[in-house]
Protein backbone atom coordinates (compact mmCIF):
# COMPACT_ATOMS: atom_id res chain seq x y z
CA UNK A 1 -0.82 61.99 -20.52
CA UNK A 2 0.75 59.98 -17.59
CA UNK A 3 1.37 56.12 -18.08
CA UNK A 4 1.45 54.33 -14.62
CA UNK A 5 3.47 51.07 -14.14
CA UNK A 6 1.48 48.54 -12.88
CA UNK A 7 2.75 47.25 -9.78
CA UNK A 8 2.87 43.21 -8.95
CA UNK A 9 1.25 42.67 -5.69
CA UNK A 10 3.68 40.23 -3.40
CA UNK A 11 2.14 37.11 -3.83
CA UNK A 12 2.99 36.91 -7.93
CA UNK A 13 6.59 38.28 -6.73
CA UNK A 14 6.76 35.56 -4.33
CA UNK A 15 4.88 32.78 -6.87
CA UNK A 16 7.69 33.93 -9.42
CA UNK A 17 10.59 33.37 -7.18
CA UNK A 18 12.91 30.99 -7.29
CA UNK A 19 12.38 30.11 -4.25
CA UNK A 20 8.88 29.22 -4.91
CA UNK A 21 9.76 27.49 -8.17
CA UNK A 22 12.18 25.20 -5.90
CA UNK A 23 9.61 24.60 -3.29
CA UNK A 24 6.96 24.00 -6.53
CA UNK A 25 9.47 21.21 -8.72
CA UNK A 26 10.35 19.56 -5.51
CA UNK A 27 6.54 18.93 -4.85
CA UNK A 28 5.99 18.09 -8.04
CA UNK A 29 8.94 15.33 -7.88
CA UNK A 30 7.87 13.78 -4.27
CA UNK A 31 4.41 13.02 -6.15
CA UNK A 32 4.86 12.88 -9.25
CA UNK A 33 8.27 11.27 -9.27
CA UNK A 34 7.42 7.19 -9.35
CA UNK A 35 4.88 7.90 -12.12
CA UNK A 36 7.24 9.21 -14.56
CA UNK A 37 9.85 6.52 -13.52
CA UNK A 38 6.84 3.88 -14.74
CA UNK A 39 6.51 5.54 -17.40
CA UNK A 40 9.90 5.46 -19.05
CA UNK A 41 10.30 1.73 -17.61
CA UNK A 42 7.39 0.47 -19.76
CA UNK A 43 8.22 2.52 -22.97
CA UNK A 44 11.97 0.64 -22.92
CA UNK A 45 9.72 -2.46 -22.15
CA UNK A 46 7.80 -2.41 -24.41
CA UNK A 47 10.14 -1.49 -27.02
CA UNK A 48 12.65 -3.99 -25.76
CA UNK A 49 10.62 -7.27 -24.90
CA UNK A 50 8.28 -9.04 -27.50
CA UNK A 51 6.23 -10.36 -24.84
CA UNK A 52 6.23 -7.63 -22.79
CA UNK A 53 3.26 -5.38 -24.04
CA UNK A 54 0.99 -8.49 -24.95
CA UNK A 55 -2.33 -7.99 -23.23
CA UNK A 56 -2.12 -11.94 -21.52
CA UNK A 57 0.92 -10.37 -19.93
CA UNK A 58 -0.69 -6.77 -18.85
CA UNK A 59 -3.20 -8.46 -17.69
CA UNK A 60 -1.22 -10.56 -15.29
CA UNK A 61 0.86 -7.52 -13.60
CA UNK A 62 -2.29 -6.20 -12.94
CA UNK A 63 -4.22 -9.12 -11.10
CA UNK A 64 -0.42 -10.00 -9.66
CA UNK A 65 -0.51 -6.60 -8.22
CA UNK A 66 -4.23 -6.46 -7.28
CA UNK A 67 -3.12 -8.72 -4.23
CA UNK A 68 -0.08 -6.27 -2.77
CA UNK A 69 -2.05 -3.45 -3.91
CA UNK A 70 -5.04 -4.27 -0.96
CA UNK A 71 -2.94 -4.76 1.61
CA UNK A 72 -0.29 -1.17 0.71
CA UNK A 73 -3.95 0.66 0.63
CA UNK A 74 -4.65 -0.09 4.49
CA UNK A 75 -0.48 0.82 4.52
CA UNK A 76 -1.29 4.19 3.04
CA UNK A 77 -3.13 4.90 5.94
CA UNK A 78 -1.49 3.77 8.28
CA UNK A 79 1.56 5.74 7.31
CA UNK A 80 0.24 8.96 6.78
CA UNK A 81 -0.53 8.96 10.15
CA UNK A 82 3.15 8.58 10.59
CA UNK A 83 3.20 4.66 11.74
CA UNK A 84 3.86 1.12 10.78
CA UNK A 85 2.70 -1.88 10.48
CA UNK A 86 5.12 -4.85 10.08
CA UNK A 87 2.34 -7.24 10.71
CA UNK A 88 0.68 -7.25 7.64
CA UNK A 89 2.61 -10.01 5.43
CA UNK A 90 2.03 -12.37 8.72
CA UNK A 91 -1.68 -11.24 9.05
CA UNK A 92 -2.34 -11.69 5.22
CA UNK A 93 -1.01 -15.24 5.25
CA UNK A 94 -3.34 -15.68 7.95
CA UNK A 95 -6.27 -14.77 6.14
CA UNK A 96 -5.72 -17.22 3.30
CA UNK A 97 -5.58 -19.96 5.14
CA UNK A 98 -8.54 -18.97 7.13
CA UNK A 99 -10.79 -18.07 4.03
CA UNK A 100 -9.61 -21.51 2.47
CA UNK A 101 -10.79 -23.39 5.94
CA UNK A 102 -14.31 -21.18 6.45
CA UNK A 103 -14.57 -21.72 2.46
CA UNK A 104 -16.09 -25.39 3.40
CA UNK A 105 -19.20 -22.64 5.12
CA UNK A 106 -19.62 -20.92 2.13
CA UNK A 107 -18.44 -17.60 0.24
CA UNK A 108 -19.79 -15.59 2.97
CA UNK A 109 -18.02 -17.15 5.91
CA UNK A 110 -14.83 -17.58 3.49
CA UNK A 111 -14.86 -13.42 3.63
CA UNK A 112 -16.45 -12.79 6.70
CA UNK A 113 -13.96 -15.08 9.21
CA UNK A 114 -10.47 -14.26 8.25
CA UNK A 115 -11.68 -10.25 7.70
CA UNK A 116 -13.35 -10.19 11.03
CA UNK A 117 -9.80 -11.89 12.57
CA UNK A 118 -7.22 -9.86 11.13
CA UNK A 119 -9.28 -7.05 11.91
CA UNK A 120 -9.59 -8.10 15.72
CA UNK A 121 -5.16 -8.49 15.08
CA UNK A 122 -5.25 -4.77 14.10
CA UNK A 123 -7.65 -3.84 16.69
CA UNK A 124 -4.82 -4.89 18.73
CA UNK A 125 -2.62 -3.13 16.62
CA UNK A 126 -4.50 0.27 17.18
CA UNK A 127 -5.26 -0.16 20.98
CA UNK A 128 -1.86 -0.85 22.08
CA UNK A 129 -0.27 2.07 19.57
CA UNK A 130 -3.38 5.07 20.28
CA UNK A 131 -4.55 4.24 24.10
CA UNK A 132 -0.93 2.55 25.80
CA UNK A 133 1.60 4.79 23.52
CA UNK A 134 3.56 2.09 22.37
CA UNK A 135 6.11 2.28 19.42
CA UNK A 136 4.22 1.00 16.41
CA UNK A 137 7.28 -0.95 15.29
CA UNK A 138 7.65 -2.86 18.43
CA UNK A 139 3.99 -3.61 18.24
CA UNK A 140 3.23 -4.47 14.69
CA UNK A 141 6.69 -6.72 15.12
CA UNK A 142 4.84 -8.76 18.11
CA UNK A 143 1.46 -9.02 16.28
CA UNK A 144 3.78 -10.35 13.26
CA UNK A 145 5.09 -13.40 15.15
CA UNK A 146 1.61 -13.82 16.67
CA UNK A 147 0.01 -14.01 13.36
CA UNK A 148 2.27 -16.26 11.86
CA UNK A 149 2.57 -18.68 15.03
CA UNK A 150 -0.97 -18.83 14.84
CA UNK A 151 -0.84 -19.51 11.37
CA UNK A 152 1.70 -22.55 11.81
CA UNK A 153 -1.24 -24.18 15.30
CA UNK A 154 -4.01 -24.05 12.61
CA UNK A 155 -1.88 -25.70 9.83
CA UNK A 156 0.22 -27.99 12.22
CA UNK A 157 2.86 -26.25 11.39
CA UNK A 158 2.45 -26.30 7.99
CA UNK A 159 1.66 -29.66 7.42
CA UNK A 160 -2.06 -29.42 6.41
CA UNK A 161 -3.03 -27.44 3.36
CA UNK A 162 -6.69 -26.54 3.34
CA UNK A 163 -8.14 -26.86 -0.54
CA UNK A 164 -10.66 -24.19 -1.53
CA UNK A 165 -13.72 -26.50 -3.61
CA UNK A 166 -16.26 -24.40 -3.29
CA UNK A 167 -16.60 -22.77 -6.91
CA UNK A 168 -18.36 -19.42 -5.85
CA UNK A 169 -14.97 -18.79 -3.74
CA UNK A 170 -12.61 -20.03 -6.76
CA UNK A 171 -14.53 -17.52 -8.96
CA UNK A 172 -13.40 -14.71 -6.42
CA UNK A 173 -10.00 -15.18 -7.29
CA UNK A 174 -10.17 -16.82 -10.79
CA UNK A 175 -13.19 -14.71 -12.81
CA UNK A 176 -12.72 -11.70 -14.85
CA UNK A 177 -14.91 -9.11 -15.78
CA UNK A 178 -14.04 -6.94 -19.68
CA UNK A 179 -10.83 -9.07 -19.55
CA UNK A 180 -9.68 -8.02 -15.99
CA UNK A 181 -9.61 -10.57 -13.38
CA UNK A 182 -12.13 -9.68 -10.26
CA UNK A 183 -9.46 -8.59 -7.77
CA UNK A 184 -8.48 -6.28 -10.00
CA UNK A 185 -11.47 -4.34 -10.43
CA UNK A 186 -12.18 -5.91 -6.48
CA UNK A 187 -8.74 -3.30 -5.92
CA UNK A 188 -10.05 -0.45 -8.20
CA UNK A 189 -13.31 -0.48 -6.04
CA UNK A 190 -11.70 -0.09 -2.79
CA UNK A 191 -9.42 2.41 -3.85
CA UNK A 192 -11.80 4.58 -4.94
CA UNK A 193 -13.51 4.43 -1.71
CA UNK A 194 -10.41 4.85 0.36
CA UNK A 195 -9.92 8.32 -2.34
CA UNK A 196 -13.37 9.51 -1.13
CA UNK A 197 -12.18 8.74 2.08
CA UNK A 198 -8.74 10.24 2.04
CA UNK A 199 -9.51 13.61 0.13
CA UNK A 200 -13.78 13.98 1.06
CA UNK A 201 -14.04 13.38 4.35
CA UNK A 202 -12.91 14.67 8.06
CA UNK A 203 -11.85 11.35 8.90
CA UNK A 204 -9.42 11.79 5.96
CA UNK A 205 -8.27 15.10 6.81
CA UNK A 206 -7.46 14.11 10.63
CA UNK A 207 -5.45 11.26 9.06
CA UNK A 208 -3.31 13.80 7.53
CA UNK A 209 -3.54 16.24 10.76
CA UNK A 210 -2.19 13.16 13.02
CA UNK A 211 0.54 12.29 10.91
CA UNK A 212 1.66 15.94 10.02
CA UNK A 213 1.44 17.41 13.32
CA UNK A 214 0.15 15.21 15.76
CA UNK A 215 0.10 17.93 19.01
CA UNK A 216 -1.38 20.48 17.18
CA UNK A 217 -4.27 18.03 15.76
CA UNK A 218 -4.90 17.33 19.62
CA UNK A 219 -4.96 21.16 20.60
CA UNK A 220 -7.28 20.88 17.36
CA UNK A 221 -10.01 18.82 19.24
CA UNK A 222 -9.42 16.09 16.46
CA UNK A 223 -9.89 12.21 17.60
CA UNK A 224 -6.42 11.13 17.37
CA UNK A 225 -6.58 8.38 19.05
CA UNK A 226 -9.95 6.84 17.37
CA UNK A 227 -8.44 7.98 13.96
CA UNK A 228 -4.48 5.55 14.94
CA UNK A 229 -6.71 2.58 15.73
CA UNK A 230 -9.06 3.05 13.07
CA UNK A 231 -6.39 2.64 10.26
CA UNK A 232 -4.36 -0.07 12.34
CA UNK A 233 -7.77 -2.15 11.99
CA UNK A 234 -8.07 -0.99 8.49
CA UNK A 235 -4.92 -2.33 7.91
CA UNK A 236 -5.40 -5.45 9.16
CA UNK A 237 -8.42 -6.00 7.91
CA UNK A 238 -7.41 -5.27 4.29
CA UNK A 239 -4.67 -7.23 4.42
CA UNK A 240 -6.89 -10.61 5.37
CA UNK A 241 -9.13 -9.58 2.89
CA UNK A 242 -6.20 -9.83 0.10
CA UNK A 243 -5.16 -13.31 1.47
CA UNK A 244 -8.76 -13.70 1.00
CA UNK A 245 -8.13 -13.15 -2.74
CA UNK A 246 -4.86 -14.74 -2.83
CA UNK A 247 -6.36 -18.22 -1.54
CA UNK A 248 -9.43 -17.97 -4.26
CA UNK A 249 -6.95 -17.16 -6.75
CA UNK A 250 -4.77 -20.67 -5.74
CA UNK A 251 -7.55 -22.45 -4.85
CA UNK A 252 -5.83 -23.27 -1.22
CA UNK A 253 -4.36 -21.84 1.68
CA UNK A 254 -0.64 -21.76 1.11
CA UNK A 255 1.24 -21.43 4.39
CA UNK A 256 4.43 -19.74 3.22
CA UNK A 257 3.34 -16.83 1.33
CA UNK A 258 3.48 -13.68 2.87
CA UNK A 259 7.01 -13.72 3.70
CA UNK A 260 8.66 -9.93 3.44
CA UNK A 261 5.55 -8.71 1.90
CA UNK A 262 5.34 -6.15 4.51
CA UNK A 263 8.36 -5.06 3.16
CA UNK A 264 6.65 -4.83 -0.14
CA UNK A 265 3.74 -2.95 0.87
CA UNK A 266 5.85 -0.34 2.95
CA UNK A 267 8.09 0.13 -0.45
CA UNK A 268 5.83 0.67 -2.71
CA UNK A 269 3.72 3.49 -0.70
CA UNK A 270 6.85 5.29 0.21
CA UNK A 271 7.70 5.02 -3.66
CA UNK A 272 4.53 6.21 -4.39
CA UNK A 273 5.03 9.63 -2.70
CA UNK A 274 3.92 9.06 0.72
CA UNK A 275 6.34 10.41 3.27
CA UNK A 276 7.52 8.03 6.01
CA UNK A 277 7.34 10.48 8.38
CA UNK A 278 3.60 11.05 8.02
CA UNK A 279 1.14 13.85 6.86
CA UNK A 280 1.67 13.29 3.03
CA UNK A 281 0.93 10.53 0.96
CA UNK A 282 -1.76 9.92 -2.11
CA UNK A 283 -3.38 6.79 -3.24
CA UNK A 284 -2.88 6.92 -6.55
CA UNK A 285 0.62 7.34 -5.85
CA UNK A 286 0.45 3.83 -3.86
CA UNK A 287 -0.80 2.29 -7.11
CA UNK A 288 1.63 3.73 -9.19
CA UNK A 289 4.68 1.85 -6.86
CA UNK A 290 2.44 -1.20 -6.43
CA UNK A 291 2.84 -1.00 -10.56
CA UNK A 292 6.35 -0.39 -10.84
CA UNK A 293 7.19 -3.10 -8.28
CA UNK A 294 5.35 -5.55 -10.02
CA UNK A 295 6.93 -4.47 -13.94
CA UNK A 296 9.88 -4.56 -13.14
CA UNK A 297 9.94 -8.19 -11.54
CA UNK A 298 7.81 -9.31 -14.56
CA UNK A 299 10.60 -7.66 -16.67
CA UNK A 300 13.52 -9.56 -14.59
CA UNK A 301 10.94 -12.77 -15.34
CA UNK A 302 11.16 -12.29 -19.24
CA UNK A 303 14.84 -11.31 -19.43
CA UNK A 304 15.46 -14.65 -18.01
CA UNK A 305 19.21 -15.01 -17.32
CA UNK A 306 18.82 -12.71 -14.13
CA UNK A 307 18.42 -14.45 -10.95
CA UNK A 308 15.17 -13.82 -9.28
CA UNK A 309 16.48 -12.23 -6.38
CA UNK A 310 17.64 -9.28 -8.63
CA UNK A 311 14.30 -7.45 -8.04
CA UNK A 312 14.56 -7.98 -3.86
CA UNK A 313 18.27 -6.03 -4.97
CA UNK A 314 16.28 -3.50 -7.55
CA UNK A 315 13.33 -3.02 -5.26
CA UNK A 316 15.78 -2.11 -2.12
CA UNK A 317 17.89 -0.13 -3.95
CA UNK A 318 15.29 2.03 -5.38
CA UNK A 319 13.43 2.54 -2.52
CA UNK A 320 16.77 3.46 -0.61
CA UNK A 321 17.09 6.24 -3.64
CA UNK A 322 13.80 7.33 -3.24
CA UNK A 323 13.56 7.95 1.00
CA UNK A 324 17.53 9.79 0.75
CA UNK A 325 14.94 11.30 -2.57
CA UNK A 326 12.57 12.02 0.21
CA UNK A 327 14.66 13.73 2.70
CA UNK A 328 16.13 16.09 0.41
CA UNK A 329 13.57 17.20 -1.51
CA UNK A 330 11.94 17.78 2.64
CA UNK A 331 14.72 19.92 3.85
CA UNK A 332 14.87 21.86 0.56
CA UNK A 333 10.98 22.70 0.62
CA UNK A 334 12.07 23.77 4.15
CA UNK A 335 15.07 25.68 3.31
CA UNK A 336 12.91 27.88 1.06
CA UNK A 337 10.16 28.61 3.21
């Protein structure tokens, strides 16, 4: 009787290659990377700090991070598609003072105004990027200054502080819900829909198709230029809905926040996973370097003796680690194929 060697067809050669393996762990580390790193952080944390794992102060990082976590979900976007938008931190301060001035309408015109204007400011955004081929930095760094300098003729340049009274406003930004405040689960909701969005929908995949190969996606037939102004007003819009949030939250519209948090949003999607060059990104991975942002400044807060600016240091270090991370990780995936 003959015995016959069974013969492995070249796809389980190839998918037990090293090669393969390489291409597989570095993957896995682009994604999955930020999410281990929070991980470990809030095990020493916890383990470390008394306060630390109490839920008053989980429940804090999570509504302080609701806030950044609005605006770096309209970021998401936007970067997949392989642009920028500097203009948010300007456009978000912008939207809490305008939410605290409409609040004197109503909840409904506190939302509706400043969402509707920093929508119309990414409109801008999307026309001037998509139709007239401009460099997104150069734009979203004009619609910045606009923003703000608009922000500073409705304030007087800062001199008037418009108080939110109007309690169903305040209870925007100060209720909670199963011990969450509202813009937390207010975040959770719009991420989910922005998932659907992302991973269930065509819109979602000609996000990725524009910011992974933007010729081809043309040659494709898909809308490339409907889908880069679509997420520039996205953007914009999100980001005056979280100063929406921000100004329930402090019952006013503070003129000076905002400052850098552009910076903010940008780091924590691109620690999340999402490639700065476009065509690869998750949400959940946004969330996860919202999260780590935001622990470790609370952990700089409880250690005390550390001056706060040693999480601007932290925060730009790490994210310098994790784009050189990025680049690497890039060329060896391409190496290997």
């Amino acid at each position: 009787m003959s015995t016959s060697t069974p013969v492995r067809s070249d796809a389980e050669h190839d998918a037990g290659s090293p090669r393969v393996r390489r291409q597989l762990v570095a993957s896995l580390v682009q994604r999955q990377g930020a999410a281990a790193v929070l991980v470990v952080v809030v095990i020493i944390a916890w383990l470390s700090l008394p306060s630390f794992g109490t839920a008053e102060n989980l429940r804090d990082i999570a509504l302080q991070s609701s806030f950044l976590a609005v605006i770096a979900l309209g970021m998401t976007f936007v970067i997949i598609t392989g642009g920028i938008d500097l203009s948010v931190g300007s456009v978000y301060a912008l939207g809490g003072v305008v939410a605290a001035w409409a609040s004197q309408y109503g909840l409904l015109a506190a939302i509706a105004l400043p969402v509707l204007l920093c929508g119309a400011i990414g409109f801008i955004n999307g026309v001037l990027v998509s139709r007239a081929g401009l460099p997104p930095f150069i734009v979203t760094l004009a619609t910045l200054l606009f923003a703000r300098g608009l922000l500073l003729a409705i304030t007087d340049e800062g001199s008037t502080t418009f108080t939110i009274k109007d309690q169903a406003v305040i209870n925007l930004g100060s209720s909670s819900f199963l011990g969450l405040g509202i813009p937390v689960w207010i975040a959770l909701v719009l991420f989910g829909i922005g998932g659907i969005i992302l991973r269930r929908t065509r819109f979602g995949e000609a996000v990725f198709a524009t910011g992974g190969a933007e010729g081809s996606a043309v040659l494709m037939g898909l809308p490339v230029r409907r889908v880069k102004l679509t997420v520039y007003v996205m953007s914009g819009a999100l980001a005056g809905f979280a100063g929406v949030l921000t100004a329930a939250y402090l019952q006013s519209g503070v003129t000076v926040i905002g400052v850098g948090t552009e910076l903010d949003a940008i780091a924590a999607v691109v620690i999340g996973g999402t490639l700065l060059t476009g065509g690869a990104g998750t949400l959940i991975g946004t969330i996860v370097g919202v999260l780590l942002r935001n622990v470790i400044g609370n952990i700089i807060n409880q250690i005390g003796g550390l001056d706060s600016n040693i999480q601007s240091v932290i925060s730009g270090a790490f994210l310098l680690v994790v784009v050189v991370a990025q680049r690497l990780l890039a060329r060896s995936r391409s190496e290997t194929e």
